[in-house]
N, C-alpha and C. Protein backbone atom coordinates (compact mmCIF):
# COMPACT_ATOMS: atom_id res chain seq x y z
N UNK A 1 0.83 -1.19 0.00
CA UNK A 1 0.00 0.00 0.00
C UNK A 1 0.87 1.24 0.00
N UNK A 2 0.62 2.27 -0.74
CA UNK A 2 1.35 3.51 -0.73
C UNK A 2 0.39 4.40 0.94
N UNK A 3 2.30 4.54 1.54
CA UNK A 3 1.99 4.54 2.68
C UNK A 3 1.42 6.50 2.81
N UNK A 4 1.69 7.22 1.91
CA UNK A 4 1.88 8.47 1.61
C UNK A 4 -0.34 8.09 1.38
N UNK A 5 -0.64 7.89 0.86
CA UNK A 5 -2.04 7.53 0.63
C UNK A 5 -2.88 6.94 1.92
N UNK A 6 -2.46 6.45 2.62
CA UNK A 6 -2.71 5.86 4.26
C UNK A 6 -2.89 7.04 4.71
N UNK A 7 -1.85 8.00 4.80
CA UNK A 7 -1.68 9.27 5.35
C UNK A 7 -2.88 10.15 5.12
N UNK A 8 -2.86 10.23 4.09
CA UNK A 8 -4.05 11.35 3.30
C UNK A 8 -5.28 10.33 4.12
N UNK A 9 -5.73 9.42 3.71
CA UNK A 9 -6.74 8.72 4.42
C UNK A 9 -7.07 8.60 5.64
N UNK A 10 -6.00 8.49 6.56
CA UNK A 10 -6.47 8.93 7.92
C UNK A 10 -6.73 10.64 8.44
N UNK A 11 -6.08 11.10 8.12
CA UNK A 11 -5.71 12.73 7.97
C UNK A 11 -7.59 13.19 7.79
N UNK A 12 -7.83 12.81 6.52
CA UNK A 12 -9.29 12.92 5.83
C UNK A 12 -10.21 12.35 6.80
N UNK A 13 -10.33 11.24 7.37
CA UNK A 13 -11.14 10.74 8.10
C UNK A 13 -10.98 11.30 9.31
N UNK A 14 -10.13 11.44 9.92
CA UNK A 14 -10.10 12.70 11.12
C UNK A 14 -10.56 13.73 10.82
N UNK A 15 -10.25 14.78 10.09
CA UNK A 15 -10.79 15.86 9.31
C UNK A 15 -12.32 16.04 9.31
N UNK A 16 -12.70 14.95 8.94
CA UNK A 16 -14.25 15.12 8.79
C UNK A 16 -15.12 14.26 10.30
N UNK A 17 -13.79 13.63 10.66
CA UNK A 17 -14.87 13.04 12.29
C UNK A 17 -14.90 14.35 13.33
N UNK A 18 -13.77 15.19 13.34
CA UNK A 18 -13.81 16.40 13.80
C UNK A 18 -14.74 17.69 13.75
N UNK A 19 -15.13 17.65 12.47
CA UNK A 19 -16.39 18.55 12.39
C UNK A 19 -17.81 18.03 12.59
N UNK A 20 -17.75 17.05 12.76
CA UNK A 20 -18.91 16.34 13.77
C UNK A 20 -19.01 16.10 15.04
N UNK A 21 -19.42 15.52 15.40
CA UNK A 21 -19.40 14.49 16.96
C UNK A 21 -18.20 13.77 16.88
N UNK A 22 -17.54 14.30 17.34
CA UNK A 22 -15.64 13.23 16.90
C UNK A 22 -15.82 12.23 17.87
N UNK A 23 -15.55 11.12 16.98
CA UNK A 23 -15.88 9.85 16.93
C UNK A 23 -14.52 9.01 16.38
N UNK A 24 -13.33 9.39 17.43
CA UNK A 24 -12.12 8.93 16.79
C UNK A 24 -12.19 7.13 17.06
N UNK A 25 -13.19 6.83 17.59
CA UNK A 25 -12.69 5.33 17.58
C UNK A 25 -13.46 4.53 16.34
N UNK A 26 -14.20 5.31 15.56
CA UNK A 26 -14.77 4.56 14.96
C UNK A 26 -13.94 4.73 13.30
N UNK A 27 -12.87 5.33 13.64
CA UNK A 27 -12.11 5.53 12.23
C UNK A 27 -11.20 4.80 12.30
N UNK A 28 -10.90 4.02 13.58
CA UNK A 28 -9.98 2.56 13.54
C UNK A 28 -10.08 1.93 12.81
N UNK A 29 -10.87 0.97 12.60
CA UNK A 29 -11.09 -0.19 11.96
C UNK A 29 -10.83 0.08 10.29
N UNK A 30 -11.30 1.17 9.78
CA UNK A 30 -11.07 1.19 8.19
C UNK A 30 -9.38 2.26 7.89
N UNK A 31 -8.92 2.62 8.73
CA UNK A 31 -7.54 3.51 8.78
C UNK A 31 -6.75 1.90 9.27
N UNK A 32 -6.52 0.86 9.62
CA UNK A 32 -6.00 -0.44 10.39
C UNK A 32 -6.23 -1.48 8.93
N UNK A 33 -7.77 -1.51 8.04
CA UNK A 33 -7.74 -1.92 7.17
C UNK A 33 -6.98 -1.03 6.09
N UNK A 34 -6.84 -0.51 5.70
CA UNK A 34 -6.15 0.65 4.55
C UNK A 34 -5.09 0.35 5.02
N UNK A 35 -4.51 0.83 6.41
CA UNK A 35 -3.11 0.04 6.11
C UNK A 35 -2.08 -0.79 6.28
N UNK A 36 -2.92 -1.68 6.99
CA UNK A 36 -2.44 -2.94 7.44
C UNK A 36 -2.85 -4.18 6.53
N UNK A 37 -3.94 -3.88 5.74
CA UNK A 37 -4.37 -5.31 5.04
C UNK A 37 -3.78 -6.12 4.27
N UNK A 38 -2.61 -5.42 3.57
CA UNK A 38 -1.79 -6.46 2.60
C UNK A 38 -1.33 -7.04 3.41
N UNK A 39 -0.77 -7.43 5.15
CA UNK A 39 -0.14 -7.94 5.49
C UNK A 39 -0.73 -8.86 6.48
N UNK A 40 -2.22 -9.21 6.28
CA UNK A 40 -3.24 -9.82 6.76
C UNK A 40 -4.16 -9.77 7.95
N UNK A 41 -5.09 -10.70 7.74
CA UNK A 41 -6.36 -10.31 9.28
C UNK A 41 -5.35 -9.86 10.42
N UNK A 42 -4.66 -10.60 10.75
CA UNK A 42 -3.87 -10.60 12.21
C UNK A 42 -3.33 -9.41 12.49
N UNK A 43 -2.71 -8.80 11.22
CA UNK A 43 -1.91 -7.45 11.43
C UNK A 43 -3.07 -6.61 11.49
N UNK A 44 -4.10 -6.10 10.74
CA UNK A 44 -5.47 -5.84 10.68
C UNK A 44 -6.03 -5.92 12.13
N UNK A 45 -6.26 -6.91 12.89
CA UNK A 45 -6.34 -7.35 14.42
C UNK A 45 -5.78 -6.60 15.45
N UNK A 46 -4.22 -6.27 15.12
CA UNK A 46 -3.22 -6.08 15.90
C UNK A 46 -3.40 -4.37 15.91
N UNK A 47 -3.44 -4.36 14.93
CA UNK A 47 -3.57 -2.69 14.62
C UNK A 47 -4.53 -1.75 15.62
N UNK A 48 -6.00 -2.40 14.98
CA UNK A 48 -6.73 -2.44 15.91
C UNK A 48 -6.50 -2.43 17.49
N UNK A 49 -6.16 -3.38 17.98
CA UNK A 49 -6.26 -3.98 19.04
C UNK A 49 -5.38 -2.59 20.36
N UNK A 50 -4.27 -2.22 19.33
CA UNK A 50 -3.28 -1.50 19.90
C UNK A 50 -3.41 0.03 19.60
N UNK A 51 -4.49 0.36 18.51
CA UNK A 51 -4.78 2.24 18.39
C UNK A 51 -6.17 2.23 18.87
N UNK A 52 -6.88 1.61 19.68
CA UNK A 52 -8.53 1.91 19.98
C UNK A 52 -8.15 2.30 21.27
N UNK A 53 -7.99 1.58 22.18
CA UNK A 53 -7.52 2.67 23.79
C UNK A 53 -7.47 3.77 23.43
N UNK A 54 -6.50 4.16 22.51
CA UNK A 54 -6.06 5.95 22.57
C UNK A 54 -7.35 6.59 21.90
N UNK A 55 -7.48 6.43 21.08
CA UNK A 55 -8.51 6.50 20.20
C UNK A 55 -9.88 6.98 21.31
N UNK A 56 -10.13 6.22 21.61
CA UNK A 56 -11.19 6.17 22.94
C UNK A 56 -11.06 6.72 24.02
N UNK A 57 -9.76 6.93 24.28
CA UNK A 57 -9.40 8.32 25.02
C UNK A 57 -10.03 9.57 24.82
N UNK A 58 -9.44 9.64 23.87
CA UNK A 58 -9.59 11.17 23.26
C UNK A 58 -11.22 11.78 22.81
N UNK A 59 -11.72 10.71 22.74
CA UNK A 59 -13.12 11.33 22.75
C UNK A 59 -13.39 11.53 23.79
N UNK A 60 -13.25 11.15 25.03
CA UNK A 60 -13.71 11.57 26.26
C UNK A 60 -12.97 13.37 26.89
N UNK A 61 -11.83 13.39 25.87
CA UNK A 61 -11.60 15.01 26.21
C UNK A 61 -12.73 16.40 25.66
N UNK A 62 -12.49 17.07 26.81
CA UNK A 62 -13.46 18.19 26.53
C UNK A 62 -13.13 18.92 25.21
N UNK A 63 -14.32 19.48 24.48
CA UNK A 63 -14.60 19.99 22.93
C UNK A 63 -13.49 21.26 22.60
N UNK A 64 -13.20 21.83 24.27
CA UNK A 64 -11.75 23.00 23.61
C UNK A 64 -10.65 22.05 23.44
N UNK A 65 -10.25 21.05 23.53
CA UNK A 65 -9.44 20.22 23.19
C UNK A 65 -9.06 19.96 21.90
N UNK A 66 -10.39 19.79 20.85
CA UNK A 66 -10.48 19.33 19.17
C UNK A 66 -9.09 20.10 18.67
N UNK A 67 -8.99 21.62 18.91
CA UNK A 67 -7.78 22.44 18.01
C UNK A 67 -6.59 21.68 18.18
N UNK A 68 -6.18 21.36 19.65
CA UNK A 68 -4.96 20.49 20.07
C UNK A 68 -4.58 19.10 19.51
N UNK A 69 -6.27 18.64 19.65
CA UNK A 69 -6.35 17.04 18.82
C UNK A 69 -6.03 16.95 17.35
N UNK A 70 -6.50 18.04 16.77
CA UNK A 70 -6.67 18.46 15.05
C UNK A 70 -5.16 18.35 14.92
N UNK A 71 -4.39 19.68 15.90
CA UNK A 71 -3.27 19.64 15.29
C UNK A 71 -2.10 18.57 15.80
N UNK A 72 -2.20 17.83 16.70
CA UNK A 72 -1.20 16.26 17.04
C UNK A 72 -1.56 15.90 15.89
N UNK A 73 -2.66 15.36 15.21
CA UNK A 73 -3.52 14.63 14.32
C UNK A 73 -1.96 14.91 13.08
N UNK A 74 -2.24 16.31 13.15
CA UNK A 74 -1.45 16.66 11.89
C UNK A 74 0.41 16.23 11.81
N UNK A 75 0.73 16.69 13.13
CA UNK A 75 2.16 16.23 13.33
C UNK A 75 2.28 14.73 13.60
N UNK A 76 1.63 14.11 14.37
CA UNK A 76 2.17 13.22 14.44
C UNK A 76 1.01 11.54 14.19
N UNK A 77 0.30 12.28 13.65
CA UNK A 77 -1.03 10.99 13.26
C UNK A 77 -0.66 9.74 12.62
N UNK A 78 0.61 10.17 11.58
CA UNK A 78 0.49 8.92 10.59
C UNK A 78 1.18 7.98 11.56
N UNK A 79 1.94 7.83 12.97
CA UNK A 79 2.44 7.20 13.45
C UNK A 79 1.15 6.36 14.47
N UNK A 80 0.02 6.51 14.86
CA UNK A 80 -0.82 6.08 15.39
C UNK A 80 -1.62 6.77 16.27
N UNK A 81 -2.34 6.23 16.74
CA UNK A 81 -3.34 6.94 18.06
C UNK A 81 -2.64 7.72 18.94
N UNK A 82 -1.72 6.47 19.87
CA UNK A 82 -0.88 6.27 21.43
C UNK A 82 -0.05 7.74 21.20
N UNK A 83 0.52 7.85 19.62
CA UNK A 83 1.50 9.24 19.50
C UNK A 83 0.69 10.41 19.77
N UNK A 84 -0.59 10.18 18.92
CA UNK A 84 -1.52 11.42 19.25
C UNK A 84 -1.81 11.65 20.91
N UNK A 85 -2.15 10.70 21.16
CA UNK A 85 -2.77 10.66 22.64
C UNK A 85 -1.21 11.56 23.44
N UNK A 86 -0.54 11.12 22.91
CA UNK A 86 0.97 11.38 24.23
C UNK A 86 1.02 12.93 23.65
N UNK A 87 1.06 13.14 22.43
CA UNK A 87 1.28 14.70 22.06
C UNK A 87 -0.16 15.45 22.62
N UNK A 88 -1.06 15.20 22.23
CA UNK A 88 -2.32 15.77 23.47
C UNK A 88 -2.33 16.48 24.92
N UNK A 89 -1.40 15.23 25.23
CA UNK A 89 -1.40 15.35 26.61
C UNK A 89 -0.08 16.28 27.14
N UNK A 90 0.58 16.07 26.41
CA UNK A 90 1.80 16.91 26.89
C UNK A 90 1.69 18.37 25.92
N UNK A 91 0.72 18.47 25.21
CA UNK A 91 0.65 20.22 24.78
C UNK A 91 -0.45 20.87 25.68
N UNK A 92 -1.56 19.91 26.69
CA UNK A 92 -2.57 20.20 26.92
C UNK A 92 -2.02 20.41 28.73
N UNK A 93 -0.74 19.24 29.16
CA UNK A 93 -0.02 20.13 30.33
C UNK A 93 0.84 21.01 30.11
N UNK A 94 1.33 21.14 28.95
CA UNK A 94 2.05 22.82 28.88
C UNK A 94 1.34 23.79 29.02
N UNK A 95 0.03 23.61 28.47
CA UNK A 95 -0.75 24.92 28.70
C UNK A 95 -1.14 25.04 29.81
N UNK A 96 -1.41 24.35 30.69
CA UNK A 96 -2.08 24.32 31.91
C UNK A 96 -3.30 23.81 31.90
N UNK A 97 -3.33 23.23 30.91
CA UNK A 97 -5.32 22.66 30.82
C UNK A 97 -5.67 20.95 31.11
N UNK A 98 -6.41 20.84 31.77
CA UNK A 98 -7.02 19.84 32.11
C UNK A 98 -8.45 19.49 31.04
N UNK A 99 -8.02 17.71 30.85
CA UNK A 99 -9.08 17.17 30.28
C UNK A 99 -10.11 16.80 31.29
């Protein structure tokens, strides 16, 4: 899979779960298929298994949060959830803000 295309695809699907009811766990499963599937169910499984915690985190942060989430999303998304989640959290205690 062109991993540069994964990118754009999750990026996009965040993008648009954000201007809704952000609903980051439900963009797992088809961002895990896109780019894990050539390398089968299990990796597909695994993917899963290991970006939904964070994922599911982050919806439970309060709605002034989204700008912070939007922009981890952007720096450091194509690497997974857990990166987003850790950049979240450590731009959201620099500022002084509580989820």
């Amino acid at each position: 899979m062109n991993r540069s295309a994964g990118g754009c695809l999750f990026l996009c699907l965040v993008s648009g779960a954000a201007s809704a009811a952000t609903d980051y766990a439900s963009i797992v499963p088809g961002q895990c298929i896109h780019d894990m599937g050539e390398w089968g169910e299990n990796a597909v499984h695994e993917c899963i298994r290991s970006n939904l915690p964070a994922a599911r985190a982050l919806q439970d942060y309060p709605p002034a949060a989204e700008p912070v989430i939007a922009a981890c999303v952007s720096k450091v998304g194509r690497r997974g959830w857990d990166p987003v989640k850790d950049c979240v959290d450590r731009a959201l205690s620099a500022d002084g803000s509580s989820r």
